[in-house]
C-alpha atoms as a PDB file:
ATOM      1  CA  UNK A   1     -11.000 -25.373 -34.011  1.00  0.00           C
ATOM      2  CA  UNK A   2      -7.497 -23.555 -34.414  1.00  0.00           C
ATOM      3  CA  UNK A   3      -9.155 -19.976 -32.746  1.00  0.00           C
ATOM      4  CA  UNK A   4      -8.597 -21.673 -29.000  1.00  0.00           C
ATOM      5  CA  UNK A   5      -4.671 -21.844 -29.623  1.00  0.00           C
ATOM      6  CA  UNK A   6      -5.033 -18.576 -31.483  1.00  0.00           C
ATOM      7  CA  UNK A   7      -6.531 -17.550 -28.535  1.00  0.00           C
ATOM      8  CA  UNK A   8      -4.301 -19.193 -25.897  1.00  0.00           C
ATOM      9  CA  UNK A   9      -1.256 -17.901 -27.442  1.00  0.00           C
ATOM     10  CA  UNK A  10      -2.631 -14.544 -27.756  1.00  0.00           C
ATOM     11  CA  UNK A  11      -2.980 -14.602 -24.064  1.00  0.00           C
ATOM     12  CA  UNK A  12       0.530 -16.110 -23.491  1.00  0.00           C
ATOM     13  CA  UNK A  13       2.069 -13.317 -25.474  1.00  0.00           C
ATOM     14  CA  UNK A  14       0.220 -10.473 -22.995  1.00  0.00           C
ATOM     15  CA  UNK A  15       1.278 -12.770 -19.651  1.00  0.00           C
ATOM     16  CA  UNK A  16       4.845 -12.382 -21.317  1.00  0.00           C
ATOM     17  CA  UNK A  17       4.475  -8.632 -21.833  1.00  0.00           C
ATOM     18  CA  UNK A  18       3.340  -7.782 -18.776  1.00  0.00           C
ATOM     19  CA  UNK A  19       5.830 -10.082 -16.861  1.00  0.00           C
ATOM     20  CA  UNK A  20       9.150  -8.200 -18.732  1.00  0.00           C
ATOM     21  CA  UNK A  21       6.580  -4.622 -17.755  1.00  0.00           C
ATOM     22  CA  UNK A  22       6.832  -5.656 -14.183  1.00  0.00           C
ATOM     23  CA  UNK A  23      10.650  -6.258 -14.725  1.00  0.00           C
ATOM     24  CA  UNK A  24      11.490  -3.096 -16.094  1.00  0.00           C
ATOM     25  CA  UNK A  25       9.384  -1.382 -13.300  1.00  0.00           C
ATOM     26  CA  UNK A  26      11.317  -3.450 -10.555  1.00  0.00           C
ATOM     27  CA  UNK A  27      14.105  -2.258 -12.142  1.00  0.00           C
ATOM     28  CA  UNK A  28      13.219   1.428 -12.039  1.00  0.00           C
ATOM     29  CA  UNK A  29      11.943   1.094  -8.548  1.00  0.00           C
ATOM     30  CA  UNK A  30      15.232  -0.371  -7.629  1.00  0.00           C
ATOM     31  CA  UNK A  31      17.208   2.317  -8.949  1.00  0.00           C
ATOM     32  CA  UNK A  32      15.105   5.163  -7.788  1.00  0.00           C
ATOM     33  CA  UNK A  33      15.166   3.809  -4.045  1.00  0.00           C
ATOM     34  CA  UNK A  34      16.474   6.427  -2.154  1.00  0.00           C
ATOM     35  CA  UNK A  35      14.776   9.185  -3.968  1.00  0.00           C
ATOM     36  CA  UNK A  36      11.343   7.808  -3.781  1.00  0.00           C
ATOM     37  CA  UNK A  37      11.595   6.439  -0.124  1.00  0.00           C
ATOM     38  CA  UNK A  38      12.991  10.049   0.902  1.00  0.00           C
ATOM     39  CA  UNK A  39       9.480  11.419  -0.785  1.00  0.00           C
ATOM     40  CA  UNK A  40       7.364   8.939   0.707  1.00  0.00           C
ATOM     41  CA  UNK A  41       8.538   9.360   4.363  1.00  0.00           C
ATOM     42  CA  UNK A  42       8.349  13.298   3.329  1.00  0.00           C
ATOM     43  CA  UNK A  43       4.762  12.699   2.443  1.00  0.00           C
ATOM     44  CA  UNK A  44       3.634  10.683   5.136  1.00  0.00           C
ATOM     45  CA  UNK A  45       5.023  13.357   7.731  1.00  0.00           C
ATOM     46  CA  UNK A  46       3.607  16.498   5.436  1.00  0.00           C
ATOM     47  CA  UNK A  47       0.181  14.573   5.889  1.00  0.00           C
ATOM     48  CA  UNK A  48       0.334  13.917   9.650  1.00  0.00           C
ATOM     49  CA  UNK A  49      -0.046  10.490   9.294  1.00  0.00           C
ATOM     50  CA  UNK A  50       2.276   7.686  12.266  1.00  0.00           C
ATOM     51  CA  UNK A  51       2.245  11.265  14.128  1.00  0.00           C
ATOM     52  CA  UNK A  52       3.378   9.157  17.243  1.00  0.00           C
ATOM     53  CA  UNK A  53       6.415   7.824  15.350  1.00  0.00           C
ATOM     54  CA  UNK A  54       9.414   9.929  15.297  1.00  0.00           C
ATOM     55  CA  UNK A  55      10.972  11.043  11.527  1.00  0.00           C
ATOM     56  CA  UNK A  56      13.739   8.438  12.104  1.00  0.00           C
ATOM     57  CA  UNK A  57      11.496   5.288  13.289  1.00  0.00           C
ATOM     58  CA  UNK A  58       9.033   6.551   9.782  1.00  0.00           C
ATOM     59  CA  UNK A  59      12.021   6.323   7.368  1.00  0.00           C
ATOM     60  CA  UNK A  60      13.172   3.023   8.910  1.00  0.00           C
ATOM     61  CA  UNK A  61       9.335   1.591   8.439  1.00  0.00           C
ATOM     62  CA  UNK A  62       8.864   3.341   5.098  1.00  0.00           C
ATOM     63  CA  UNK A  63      12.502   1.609   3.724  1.00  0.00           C
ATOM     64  CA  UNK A  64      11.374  -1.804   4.916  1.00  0.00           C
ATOM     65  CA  UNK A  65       7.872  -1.671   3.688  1.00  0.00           C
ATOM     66  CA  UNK A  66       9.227  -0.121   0.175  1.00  0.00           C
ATOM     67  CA  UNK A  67      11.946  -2.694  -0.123  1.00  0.00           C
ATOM     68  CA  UNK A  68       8.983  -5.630   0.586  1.00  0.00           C
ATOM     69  CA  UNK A  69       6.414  -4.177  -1.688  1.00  0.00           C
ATOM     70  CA  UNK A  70       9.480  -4.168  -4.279  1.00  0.00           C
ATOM     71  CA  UNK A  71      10.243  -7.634  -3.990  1.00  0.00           C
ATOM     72  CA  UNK A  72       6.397  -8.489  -3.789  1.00  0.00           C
ATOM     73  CA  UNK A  73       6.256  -7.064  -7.358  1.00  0.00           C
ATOM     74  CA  UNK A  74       9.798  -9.176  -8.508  1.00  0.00           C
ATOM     75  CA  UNK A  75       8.296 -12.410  -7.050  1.00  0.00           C
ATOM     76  CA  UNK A  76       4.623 -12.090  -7.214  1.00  0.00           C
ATOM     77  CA  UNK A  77       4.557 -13.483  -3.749  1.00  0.00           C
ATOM     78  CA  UNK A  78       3.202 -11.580  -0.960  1.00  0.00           C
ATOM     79  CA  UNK A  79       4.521 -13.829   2.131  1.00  0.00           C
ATOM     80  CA  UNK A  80       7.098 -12.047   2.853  1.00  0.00           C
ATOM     81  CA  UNK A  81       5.477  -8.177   3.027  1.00  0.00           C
ATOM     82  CA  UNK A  82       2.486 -10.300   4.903  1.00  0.00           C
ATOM     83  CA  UNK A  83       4.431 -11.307   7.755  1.00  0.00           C
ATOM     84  CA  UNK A  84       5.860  -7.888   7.918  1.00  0.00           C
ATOM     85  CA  UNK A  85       2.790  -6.116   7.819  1.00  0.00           C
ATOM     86  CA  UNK A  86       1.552  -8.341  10.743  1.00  0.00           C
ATOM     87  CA  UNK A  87       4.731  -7.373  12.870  1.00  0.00           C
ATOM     88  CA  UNK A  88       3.906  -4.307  12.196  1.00  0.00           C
ATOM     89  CA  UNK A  89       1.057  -3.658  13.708  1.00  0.00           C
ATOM     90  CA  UNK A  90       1.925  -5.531  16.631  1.00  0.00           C
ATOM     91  CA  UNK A  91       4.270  -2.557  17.243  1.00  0.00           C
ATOM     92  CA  UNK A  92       2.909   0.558  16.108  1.00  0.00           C
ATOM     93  CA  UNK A  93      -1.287   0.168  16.454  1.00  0.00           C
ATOM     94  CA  UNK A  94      -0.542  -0.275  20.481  1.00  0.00           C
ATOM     95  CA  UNK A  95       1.176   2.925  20.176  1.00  0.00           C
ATOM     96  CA  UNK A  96      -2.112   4.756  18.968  1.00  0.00           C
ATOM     97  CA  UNK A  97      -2.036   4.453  15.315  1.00  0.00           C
ATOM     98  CA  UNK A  98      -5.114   3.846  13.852  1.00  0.00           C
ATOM     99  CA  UNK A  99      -6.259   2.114  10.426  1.00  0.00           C
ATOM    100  CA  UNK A 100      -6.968   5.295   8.726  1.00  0.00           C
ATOM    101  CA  UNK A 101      -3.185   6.162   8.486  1.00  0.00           C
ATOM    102  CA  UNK A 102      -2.234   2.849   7.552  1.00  0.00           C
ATOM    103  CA  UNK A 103      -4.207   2.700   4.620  1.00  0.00           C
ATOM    104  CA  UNK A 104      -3.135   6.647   4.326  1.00  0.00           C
ATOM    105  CA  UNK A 105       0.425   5.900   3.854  1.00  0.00           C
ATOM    106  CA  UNK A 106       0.300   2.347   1.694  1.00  0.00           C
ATOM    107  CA  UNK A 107      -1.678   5.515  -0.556  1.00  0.00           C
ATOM    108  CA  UNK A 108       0.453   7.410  -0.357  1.00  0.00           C
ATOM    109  CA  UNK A 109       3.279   5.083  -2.018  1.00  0.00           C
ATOM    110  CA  UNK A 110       1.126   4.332  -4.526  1.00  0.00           C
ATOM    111  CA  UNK A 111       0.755   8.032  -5.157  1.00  0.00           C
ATOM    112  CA  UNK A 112       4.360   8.786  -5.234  1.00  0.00           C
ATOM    113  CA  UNK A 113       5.308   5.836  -7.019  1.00  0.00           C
ATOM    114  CA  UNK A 114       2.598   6.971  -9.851  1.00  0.00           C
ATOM    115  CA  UNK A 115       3.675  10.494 -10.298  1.00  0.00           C
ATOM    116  CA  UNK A 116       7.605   9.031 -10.243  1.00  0.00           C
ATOM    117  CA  UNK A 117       6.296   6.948 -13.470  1.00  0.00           C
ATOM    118  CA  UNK A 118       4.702   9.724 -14.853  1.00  0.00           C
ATOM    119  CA  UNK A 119       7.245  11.865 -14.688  1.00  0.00           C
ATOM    120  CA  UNK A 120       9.839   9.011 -15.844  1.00  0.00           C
ATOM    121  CA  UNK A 121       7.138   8.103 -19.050  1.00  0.00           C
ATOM    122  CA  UNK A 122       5.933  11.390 -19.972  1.00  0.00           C
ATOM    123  CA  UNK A 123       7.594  10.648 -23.610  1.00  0.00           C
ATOM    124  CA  UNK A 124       5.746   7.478 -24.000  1.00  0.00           C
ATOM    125  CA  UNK A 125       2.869   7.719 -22.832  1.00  0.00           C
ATOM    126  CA  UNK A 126       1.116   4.127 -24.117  1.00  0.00           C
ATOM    127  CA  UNK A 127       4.387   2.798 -22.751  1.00  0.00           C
ATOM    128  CA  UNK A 128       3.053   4.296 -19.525  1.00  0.00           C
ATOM    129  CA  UNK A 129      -0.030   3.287 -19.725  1.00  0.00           C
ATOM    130  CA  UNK A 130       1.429  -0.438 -20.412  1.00  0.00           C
ATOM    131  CA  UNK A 131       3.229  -0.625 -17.123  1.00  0.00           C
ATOM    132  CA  UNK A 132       0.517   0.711 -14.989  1.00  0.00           C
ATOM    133  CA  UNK A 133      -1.852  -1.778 -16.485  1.00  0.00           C
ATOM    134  CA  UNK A 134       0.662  -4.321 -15.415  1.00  0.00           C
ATOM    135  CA  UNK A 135       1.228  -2.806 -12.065  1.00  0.00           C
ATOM    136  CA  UNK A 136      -2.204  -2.177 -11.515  1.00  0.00           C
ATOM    137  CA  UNK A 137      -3.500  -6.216 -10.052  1.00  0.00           C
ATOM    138  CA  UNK A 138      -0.391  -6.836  -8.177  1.00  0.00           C
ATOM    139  CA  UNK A 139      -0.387  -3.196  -6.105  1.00  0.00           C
ATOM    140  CA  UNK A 140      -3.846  -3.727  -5.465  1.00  0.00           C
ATOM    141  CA  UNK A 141      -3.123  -6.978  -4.253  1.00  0.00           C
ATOM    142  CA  UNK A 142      -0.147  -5.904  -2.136  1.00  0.00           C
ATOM    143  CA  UNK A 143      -2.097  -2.407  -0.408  1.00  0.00           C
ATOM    144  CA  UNK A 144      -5.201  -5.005   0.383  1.00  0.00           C
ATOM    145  CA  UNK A 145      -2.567  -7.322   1.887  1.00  0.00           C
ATOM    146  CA  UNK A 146      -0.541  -4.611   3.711  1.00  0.00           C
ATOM    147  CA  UNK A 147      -4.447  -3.331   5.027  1.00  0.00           C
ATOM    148  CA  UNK A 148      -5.704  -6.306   6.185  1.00  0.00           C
ATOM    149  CA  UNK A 149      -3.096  -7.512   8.096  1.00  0.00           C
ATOM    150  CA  UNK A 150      -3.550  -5.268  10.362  1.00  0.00           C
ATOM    151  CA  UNK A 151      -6.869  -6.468  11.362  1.00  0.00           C
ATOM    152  CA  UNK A 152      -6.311  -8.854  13.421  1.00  0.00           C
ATOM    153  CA  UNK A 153      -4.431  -7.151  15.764  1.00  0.00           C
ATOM    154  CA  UNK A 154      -7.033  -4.217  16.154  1.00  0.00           C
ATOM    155  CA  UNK A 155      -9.353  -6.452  17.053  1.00  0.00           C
ATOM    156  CA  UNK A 156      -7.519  -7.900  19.926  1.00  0.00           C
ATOM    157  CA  UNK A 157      -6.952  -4.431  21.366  1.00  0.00           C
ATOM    158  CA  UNK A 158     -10.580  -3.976  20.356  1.00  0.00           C
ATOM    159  CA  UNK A 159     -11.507  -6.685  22.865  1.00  0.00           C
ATOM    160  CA  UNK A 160      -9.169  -5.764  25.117  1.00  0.00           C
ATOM    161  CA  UNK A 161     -10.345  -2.296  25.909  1.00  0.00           C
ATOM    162  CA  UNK A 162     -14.080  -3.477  25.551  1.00  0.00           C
ATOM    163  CA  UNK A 163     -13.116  -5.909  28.540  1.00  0.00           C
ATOM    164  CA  UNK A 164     -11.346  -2.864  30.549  1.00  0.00           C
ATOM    165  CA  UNK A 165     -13.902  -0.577  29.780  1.00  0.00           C
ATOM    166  CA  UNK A 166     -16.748  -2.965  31.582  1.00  0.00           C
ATOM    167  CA  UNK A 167     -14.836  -3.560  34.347  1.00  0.00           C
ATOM    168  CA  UNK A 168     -15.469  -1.423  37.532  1.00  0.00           C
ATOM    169  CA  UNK A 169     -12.204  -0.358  37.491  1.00  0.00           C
ATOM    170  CA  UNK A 170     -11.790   0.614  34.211  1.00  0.00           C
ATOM    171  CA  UNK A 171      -8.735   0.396  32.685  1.00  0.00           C
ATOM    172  CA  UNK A 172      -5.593  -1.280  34.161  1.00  0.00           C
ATOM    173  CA  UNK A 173      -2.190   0.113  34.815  1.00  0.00           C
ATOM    174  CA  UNK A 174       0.034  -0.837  31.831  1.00  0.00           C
ATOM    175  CA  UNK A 175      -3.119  -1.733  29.332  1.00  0.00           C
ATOM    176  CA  UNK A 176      -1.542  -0.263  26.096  1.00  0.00           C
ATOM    177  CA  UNK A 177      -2.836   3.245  25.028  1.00  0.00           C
ATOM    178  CA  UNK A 178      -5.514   3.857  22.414  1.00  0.00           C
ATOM    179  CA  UNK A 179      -4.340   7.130  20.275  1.00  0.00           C
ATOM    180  CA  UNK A 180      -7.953   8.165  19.902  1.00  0.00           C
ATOM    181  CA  UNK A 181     -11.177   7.742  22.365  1.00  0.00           C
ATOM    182  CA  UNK A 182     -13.302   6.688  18.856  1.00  0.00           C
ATOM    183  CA  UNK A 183     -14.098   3.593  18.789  1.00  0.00           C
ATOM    184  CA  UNK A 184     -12.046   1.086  16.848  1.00  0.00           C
ATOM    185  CA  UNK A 185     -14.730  -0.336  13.832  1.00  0.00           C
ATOM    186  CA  UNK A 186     -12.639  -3.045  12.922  1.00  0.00           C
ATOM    187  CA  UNK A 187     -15.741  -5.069  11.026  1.00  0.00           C
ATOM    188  CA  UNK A 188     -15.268  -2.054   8.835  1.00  0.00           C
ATOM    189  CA  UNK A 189     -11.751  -2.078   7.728  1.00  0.00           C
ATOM    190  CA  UNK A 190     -11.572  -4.657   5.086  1.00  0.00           C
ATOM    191  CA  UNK A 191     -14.651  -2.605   3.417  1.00  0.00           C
ATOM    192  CA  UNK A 192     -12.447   0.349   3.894  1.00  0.00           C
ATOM    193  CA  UNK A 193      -9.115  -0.978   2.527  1.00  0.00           C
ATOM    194  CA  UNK A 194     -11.241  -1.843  -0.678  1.00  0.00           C
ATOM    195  CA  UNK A 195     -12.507   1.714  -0.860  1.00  0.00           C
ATOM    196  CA  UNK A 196      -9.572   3.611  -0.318  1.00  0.00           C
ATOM    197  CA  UNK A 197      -7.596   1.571  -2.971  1.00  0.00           C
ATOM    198  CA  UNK A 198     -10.739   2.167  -4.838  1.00  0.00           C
ATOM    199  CA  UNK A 199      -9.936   5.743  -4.474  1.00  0.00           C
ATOM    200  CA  UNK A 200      -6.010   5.155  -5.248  1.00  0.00           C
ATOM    201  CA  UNK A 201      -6.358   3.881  -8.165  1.00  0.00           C
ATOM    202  CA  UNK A 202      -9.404   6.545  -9.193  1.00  0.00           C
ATOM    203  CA  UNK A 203      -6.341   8.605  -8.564  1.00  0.00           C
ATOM    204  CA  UNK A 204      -3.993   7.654 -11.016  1.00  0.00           C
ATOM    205  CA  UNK A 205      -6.701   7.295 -13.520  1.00  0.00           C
ATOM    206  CA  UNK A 206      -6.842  11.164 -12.955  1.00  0.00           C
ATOM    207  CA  UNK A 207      -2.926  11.179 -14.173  1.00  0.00           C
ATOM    208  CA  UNK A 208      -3.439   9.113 -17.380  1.00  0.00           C
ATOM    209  CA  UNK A 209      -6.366  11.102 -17.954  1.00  0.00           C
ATOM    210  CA  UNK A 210      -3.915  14.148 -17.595  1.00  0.00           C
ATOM    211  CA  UNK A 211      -1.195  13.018 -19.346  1.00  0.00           C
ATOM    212  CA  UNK A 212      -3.483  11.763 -22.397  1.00  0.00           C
ATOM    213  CA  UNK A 213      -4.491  15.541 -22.257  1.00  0.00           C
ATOM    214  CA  UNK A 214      -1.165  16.892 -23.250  1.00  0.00           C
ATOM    215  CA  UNK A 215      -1.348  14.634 -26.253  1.00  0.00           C
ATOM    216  CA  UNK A 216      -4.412  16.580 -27.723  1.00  0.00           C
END
């Protein structure tokens, strides 16, 4: 009879734990702002990704997105970065971007953001381990968020080329521009999101792997 409070308060104590985690990595993220949203805008552009943004407009969208995932980890509520995300896509996907660079650059953050840690933890390494664990569910949940959102909006455009396209007239003057003739597989993208975070977080599994290697 006394193992289910055992129990309960067991699992209390890690809710606790990985609560003051996510603190301290707010914290850090906080402090490292600048630095880290200089390297992800620097990443984004070294991968040819929002290629019909300019520099300036992809460090303005990089700051607000950072600064939204941020407080997405502080409150645990993804609103906020939700209603963002939507707004968006309202004004970059009619200016040709396309869902494989979204999910390219939420990746990308995650990717910068784990080699920051890694570089930050290399001393402790279970301490590193610790705060990615706690990371781990809410970043997931955020880069699905971010993803999706942008779904709905594709498959408006979607529609609205498939209209323009079977009219005998084609397209109309003033239609907004598709960056790519491909079609748009929107069914696909929440399948895709999953994968490619799939992939992200195969990737920092690669880094603990790497950094439990210096250990030996």
């Amino acid at each position: 009879m006394d193992e289910q409070p055992d129990r309960s308060a067991a699992d209390a104590e890690v809710d606790q734990d990985a609560a003051s985690l996510l603190q301290e990595l707010v914290a850090y993220l906080r402090d490292n702002r600048t630095e880290l949203r200089e390297e992800w805008a620097r990443r984004i552009s070294e991968a040819e990704l929002l290629g019909v943004m300019s520099d300036e407009e992809i460090f303005s969208e990089a700051t607000e997105v950072y600064d939204n995932y941020v407080d997405a980890l502080e409150t645990g509520s993804i609103e906020t970065l939700q209603t963002y995300a939507r707004e968006l896509s309202e004004r970059i996907i009619p200016r040709g971007v396309e869902t494989h660079e979204v999910l390219g650059i939420v990746l990308l953050l995650r990717d910068v953001l784990a080699r920051s840690l890694f570089a930050q933890y290399q001393d402790d390494l279970e301490l590193l381990n610790r705060i990615l664990d706690a990371d781990e569910p809410a970043a997931n949940r955020i880069a699905v968020t971010v993803g999706v959102s942008f779904v709905p909006r594709l498959q408006r455009l979607r529609k609205t080329v498939t209209k323009s396209l079977e009219m005998p007239n084609g397209i109309k003057p003033g239609m907004p521009k598709v960056g790519s003739r491909k079609p748009l597989k929107t069914g696909l993208i929440a399948a895709g999101a999953l994968a490619a975070l799939t992939a992200g977080s195969a990737g920092i599994s690669s880094l603990r792997r790497q950094s439990e290697g210096t250990t030996d």
